[in-house]
Protein backbone atom coordinates (compact mmCIF):
# COMPACT_ATOMS: atom_id res chain seq x y z
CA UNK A 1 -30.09 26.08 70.93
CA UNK A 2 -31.90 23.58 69.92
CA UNK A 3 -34.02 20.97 72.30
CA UNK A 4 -32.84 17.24 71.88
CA UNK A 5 -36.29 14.93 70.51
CA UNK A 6 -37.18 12.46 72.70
CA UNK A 7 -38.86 9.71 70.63
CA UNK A 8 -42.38 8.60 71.78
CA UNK A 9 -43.19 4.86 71.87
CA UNK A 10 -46.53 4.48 69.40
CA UNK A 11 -49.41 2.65 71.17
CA UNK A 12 -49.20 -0.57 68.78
CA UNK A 13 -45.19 -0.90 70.06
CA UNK A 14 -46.26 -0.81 73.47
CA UNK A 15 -49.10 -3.60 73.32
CA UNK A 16 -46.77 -5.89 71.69
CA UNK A 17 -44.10 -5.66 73.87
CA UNK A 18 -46.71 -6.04 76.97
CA UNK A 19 -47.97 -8.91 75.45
CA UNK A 20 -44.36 -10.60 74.88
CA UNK A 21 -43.98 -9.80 78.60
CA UNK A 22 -46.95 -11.65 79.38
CA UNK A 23 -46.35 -14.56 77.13
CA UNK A 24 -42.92 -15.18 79.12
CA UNK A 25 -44.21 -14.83 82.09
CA UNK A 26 -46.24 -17.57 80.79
CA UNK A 27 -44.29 -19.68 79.56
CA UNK A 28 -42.25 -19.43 82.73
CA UNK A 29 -45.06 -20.41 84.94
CA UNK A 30 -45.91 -22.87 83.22
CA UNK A 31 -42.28 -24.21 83.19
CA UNK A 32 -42.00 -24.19 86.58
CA UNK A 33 -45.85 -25.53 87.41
CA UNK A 34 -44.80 -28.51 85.39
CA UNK A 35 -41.46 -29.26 86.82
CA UNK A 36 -42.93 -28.89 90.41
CA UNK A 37 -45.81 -31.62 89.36
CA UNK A 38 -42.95 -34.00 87.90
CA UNK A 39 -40.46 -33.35 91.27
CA UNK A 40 -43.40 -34.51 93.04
CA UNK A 41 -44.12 -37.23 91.48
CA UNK A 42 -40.15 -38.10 91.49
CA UNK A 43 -40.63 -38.05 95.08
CA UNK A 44 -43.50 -40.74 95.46
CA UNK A 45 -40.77 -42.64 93.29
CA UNK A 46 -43.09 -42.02 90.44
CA UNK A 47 -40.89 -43.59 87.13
CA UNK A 48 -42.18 -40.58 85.40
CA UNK A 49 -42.11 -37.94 87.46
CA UNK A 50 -37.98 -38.47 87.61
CA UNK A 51 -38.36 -38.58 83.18
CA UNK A 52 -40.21 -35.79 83.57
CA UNK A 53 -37.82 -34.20 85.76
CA UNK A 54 -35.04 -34.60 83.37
CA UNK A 55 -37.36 -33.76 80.28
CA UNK A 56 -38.44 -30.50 82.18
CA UNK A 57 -34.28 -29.87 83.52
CA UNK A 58 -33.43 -30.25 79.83
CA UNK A 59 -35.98 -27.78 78.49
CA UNK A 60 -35.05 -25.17 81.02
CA UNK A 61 -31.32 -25.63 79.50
CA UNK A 62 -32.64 -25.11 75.99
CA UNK A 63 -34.78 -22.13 76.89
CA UNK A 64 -31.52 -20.33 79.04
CA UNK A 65 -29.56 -21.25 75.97
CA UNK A 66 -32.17 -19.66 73.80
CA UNK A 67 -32.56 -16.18 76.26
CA UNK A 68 -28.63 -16.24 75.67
CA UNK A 69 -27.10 -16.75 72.48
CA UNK A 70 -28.21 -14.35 68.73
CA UNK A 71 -28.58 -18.13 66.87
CA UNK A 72 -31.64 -19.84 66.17
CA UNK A 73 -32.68 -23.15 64.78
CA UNK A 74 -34.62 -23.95 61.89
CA UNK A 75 -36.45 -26.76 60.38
CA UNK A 76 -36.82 -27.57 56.96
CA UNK A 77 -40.49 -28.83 55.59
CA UNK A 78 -40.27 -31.83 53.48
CA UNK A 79 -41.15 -32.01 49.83
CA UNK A 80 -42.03 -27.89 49.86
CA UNK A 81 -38.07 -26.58 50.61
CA UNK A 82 -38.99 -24.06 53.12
CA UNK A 83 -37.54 -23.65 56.89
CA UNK A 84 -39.41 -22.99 59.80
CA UNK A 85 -37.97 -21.17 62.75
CA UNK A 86 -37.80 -23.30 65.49
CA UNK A 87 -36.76 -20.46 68.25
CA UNK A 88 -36.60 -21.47 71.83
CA UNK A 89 -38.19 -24.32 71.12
CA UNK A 90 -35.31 -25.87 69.16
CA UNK A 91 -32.90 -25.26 72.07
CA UNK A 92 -35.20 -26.64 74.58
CA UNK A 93 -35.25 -29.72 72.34
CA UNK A 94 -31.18 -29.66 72.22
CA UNK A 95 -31.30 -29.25 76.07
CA UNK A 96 -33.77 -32.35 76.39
CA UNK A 97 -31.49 -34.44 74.09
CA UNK A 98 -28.30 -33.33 75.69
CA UNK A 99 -30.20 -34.06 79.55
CA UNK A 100 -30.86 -37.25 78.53
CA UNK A 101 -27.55 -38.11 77.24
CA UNK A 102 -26.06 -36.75 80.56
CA UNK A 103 -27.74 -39.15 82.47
CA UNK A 104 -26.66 -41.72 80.27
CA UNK A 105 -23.09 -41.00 80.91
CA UNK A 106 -23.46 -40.61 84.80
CA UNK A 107 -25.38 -44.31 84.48
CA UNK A 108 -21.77 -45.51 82.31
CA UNK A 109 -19.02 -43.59 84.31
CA UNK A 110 -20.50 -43.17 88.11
CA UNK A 111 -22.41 -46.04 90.48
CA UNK A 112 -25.54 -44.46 89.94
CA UNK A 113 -28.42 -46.21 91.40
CA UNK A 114 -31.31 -46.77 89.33
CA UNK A 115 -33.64 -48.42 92.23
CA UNK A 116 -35.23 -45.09 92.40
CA UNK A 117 -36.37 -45.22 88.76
CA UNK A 118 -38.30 -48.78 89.71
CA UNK A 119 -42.14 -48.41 90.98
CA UNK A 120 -42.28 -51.72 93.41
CA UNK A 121 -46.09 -51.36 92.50
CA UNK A 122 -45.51 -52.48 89.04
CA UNK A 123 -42.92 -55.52 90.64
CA UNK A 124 -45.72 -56.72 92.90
CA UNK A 125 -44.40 -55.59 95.89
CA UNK A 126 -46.27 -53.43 98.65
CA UNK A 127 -44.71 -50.50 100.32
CA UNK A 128 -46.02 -52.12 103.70
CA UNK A 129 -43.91 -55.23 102.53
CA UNK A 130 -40.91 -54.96 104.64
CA UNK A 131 -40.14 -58.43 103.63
CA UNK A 132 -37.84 -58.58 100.52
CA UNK A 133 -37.33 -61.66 98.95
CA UNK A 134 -34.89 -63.25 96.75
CA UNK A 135 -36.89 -63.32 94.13
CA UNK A 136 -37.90 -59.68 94.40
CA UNK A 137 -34.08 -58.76 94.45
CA UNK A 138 -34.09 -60.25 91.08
CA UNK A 139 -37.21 -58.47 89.36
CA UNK A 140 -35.50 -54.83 90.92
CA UNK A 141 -31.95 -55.90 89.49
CA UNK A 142 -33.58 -57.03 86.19
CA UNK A 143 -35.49 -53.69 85.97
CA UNK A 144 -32.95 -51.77 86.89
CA UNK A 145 -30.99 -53.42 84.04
CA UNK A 146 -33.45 -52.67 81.52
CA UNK A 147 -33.93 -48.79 82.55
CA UNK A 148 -29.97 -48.58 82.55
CA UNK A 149 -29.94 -50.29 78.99
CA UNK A 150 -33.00 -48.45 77.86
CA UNK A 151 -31.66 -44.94 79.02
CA UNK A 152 -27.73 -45.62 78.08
CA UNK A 153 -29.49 -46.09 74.23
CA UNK A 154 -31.36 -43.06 74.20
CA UNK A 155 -28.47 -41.39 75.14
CA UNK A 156 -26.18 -42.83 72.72
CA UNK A 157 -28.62 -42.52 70.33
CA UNK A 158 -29.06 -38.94 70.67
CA UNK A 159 -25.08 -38.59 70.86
CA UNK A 160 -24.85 -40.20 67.20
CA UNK A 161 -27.84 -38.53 65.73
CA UNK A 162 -26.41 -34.92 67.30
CA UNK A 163 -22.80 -35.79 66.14
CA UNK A 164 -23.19 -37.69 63.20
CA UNK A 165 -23.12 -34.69 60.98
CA UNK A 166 -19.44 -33.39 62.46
CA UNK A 167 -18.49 -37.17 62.15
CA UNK A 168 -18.91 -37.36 58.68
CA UNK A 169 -17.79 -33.44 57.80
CA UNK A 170 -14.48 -34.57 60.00
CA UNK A 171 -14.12 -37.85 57.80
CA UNK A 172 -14.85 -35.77 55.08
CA UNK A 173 -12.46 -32.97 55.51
CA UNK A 174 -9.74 -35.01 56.53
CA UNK A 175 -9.88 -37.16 53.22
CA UNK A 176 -10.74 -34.25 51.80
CA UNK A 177 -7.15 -32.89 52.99
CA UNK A 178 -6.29 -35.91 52.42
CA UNK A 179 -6.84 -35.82 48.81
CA UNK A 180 -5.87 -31.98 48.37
CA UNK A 181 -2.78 -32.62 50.04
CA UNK A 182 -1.75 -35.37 47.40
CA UNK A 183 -3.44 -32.83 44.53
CA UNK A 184 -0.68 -30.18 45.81
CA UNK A 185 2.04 -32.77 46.10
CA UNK A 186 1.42 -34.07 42.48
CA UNK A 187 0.88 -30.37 41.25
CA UNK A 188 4.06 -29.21 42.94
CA UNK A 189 5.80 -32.32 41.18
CA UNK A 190 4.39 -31.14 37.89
CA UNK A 191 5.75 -27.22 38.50
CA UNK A 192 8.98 -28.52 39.07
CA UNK A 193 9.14 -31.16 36.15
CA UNK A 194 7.99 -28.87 33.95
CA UNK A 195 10.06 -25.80 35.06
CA UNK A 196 12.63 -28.80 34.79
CA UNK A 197 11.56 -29.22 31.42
CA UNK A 198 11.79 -25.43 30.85
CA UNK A 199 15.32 -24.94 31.62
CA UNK A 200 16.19 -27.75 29.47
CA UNK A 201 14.04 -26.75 26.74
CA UNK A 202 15.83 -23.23 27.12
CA UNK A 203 19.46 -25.26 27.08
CA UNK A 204 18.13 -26.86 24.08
CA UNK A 205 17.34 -23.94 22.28
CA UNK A 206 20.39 -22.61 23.04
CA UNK A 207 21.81 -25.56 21.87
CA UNK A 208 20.12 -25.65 18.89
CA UNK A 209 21.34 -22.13 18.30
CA UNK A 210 24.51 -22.62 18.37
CA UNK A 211 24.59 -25.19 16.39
CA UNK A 212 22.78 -23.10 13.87
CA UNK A 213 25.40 -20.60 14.53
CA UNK A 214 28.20 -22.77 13.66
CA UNK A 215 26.57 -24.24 10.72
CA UNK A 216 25.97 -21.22 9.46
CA UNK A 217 29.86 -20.46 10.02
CA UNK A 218 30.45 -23.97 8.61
CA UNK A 219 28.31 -22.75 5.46
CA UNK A 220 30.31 -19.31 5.35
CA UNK A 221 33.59 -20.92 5.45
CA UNK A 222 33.12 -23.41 3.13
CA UNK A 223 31.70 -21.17 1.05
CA UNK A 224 34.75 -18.76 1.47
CA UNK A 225 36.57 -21.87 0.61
CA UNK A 226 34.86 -22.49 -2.47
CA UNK A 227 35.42 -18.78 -3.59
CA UNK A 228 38.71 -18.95 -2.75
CA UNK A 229 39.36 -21.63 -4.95
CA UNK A 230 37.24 -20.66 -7.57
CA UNK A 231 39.39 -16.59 -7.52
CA UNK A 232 42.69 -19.91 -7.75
CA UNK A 233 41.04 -21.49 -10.87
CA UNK A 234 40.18 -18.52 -12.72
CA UNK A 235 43.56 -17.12 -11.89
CA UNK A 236 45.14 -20.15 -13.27
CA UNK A 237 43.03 -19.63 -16.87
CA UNK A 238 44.28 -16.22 -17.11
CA UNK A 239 47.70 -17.39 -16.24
CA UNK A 240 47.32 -19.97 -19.11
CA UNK A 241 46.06 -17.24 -21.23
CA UNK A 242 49.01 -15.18 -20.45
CA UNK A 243 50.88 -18.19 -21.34
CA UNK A 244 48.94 -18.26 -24.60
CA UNK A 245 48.22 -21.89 -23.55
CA UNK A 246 44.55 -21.67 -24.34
CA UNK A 247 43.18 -25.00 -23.96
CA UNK A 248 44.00 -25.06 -20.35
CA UNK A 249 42.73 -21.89 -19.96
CA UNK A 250 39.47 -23.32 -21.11
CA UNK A 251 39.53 -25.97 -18.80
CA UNK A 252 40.04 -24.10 -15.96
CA UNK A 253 37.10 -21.64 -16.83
CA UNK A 254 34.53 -24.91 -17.20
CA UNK A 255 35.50 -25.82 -13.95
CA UNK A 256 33.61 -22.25 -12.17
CA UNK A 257 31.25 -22.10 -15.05
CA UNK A 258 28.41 -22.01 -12.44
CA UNK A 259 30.10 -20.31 -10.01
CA UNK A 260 27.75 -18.04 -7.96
CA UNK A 261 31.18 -15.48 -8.09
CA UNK A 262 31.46 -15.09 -11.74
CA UNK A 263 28.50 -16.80 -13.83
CA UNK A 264 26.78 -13.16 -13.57
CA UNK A 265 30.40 -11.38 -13.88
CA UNK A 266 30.74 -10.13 -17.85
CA UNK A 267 34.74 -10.23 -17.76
CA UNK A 268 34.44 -14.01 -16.65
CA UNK A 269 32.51 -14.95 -19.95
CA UNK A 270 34.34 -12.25 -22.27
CA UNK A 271 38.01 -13.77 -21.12
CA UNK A 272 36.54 -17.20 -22.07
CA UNK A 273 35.20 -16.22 -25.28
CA UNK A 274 38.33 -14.84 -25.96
CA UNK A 275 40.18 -17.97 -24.84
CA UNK A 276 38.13 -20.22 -27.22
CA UNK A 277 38.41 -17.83 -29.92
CA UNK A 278 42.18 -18.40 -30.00
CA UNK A 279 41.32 -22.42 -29.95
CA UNK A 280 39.43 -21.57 -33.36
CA UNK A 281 36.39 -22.45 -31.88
CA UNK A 282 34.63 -19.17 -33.17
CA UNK A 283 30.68 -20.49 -32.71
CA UNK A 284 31.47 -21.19 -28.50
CA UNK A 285 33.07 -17.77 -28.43
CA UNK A 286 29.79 -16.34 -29.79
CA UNK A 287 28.00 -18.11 -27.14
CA UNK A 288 30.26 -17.03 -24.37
CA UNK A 289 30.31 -13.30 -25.63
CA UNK A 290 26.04 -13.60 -25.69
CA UNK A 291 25.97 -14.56 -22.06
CA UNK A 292 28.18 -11.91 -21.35
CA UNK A 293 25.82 -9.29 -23.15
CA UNK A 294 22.98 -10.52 -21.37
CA UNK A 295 24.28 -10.09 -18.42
CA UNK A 296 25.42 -6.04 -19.31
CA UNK A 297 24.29 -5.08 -22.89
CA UNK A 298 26.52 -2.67 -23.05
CA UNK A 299 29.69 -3.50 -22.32
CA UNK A 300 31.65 -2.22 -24.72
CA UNK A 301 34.19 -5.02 -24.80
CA UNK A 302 32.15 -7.34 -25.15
CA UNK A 303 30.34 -5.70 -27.94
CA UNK A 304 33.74 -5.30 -30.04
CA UNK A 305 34.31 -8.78 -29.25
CA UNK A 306 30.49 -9.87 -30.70
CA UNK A 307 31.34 -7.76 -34.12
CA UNK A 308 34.74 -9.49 -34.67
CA UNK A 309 33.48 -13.38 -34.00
CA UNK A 310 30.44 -11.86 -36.68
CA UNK A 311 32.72 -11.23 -39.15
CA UNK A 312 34.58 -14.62 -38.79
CA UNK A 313 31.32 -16.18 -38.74
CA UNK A 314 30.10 -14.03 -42.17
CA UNK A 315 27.07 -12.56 -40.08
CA UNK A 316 24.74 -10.09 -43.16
CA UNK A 317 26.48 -6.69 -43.63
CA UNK A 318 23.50 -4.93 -42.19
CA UNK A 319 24.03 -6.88 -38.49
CA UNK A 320 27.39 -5.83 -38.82
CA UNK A 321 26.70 -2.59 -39.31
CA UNK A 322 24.55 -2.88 -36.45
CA UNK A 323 26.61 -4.16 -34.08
CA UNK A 324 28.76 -1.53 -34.68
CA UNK A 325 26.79 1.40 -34.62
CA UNK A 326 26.07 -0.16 -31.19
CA UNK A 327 30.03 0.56 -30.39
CA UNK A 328 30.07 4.12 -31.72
CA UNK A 329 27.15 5.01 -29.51
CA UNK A 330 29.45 4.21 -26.40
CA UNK A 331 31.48 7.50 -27.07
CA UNK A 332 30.88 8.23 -23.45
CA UNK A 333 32.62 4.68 -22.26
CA UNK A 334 36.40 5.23 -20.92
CA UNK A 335 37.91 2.80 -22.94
CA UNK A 336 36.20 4.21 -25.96
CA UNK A 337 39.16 5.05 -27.64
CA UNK A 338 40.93 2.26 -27.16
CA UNK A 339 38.12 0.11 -28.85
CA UNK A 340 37.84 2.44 -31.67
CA UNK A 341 42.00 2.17 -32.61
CA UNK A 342 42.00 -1.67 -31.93
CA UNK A 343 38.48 -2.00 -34.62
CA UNK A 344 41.12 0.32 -37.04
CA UNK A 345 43.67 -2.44 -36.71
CA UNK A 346 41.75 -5.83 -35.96
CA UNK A 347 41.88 -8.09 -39.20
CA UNK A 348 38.92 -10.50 -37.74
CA UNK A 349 36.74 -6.96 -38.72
CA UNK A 350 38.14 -6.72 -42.09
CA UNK A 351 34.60 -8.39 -43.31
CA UNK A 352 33.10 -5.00 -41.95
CA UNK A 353 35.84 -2.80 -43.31
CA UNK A 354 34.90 -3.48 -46.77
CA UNK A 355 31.19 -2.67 -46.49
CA UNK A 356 30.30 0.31 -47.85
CA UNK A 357 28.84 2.12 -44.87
CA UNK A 358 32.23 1.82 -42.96
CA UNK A 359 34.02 2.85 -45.75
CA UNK A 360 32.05 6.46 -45.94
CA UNK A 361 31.67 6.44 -42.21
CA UNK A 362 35.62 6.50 -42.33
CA UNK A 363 36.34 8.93 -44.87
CA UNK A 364 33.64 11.64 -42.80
């Protein structure tokens, strides 16, 4: 078990704190020495023993208030920025200020007499005097008047030096308010207009949306349209080719010449190659069949087609030859056969059956 420490006040504690007893003790003698000398004098109707009463009644205030609050007062230095501690001092100052200003209100709200304040010395009248004249009336009233007026100032004075401060932070917060208040009000105005604004910029978008939406229907419809009648045209021009009526055929095939549906489709060009063949318009054919092998090189219609409008044309032997080699090497194509018997039997190729080359290429 252990034994609990008991800590020993050093010797440098203990002369301090006798000598801050001392220096109250003091400071309350004194206190008290002096307010006795100033009730005295109060009571030989001494003007400034009843000041000094108050002054003294006012410090004793400020020194209570300092024994009983954990605040203390400080002063700042001019021109250096420091503060200086004030301590009791400060409050005893504050408890003058605030005894003066309660006199001040007893002189405004209560018949307080100030005859006592008044030395009939200084009036030129003796205490032995028990005559009192008109004209002495008047110098008391007038005196009194003065010391009323004199101490009602120093007490308003010291009310509006004390409050001016919480005046103006009062004015000051409440415009302050004031002006945050309105700041808030416009602020909440500008939330809502511009979450109004939101929801109509969102209804707008979606607006703006669906009107893309059904443009781009518009678009695909139209565009459907525009196939449609295109697939009509170019069924008309076979139709007419059917008919053998070639001319209209023709015209009908000019009409979706740029067709995004068949200016890349080889049948579209080889059908109106073949149509303007039969119009004995051999050179257009040509051109039609070329667009058609450009767009698929080896189609192997088209390429039978090519070697005939050749030979109408009287192309060399050697590009006919060519063009047909091109044809053989298409054994693999479907319709192989079926180009091969119609080359046997086509007339526009006669040009190329008399060439040598086809001639031994036939009898192997």
């Amino acid at each position: 078990m252990t034994k609990k420490s008991i800590t020993q006040p050093s010797k440098c504690g203990f002369f301090l704190g006798l000598f801050n007893s001392v220096f109250m003790c003091v400071i309350i003698i004194i206190v008290f020495v002096t307010f006795g000398y100033f009730f005295n004098l109060a009571l030989e109707r001494n003007p400034m023993g009843l000041f000094g009463v108050i002054t003294i009644s006012g410090a004793i205030g400020g020194i209570v208030t300092s024994l009983d609050t954990d605040k203390y007062h400080e002063l700042s230095i001019p021109l250096t920025g420091n503060l200086l501690p004030s301590g009791f001092i400060g409050h005893s100052f504050i408890g003058v200020c605030g005894a003066f200003v309660g006199v001040g209100a007893a002189i405004l709200f209560t018949p307080l007499n100030l005859n006592i304040f008044i030395n009939p010395d200084q009036l030129g009248i003796p205490h032995h005097n028990k005559e009192i004249t008109k004209e002495n009336i008047n110098n008391i009233l007038e005196a009194s008047n003065i010391l009323k007026t004199l101490i009602i100032t120093i007490g308003l004075g010291i009310i509006g030096g004390f409050s001016g401060l919480p005046i103006i932070s009062k004015l000051s917060n409440h415009a302050l308010k004031k002006i945050e208040s309105k700041v808030n009000e416009h602020n909440q105005q500008l939330e809502k207009q511009a979450e109004t604004q939101k929801i109509q910029n969102h209804k707008l978008k979606n607006e703006q949306e669906k009107n893309k939406q059904q443009q781009q229907e518009i678009l695909k419809q139209q565009q459907e349209i525009k196939e449609a009648r295109d697939d009509l045209e170019y069924n008309r021009g076979m139709i007419h080719i059917a008919n053998n009526d070639y001319k209209s055929a023709l015209e009908c095939f000019e009409k979706i010449e740029k067709s995004n549906a068949y200016i890349n489709t080889p049948k579209f060009w080889i059908n109106r190659a073949f149509a303007a063949k039969r119009t004995d318009n051999v050179s257009d054919a040509m051109s039609f069949i070329d667009k058609a092998l450009k767009i698929a090189p080896n189609n192997i219609y088209a390429l039978y087609n090519k070697l005939c409008y050749s030979c109408l044309l009287g192309k060399e032997d050697i590009e006919l030859l060519k063009l047909y080699q091109k044809v053989k090497e298409l054994n693999c194509d479907p319709d192989y056969t079926k180009i091969m018997e119609h080359i046997k039997k086509d007339k526009d190729l006669n040009k190329l059956k008399e060439t040598d080359a086809y001639k031994r290429g036939q009898e192997d």
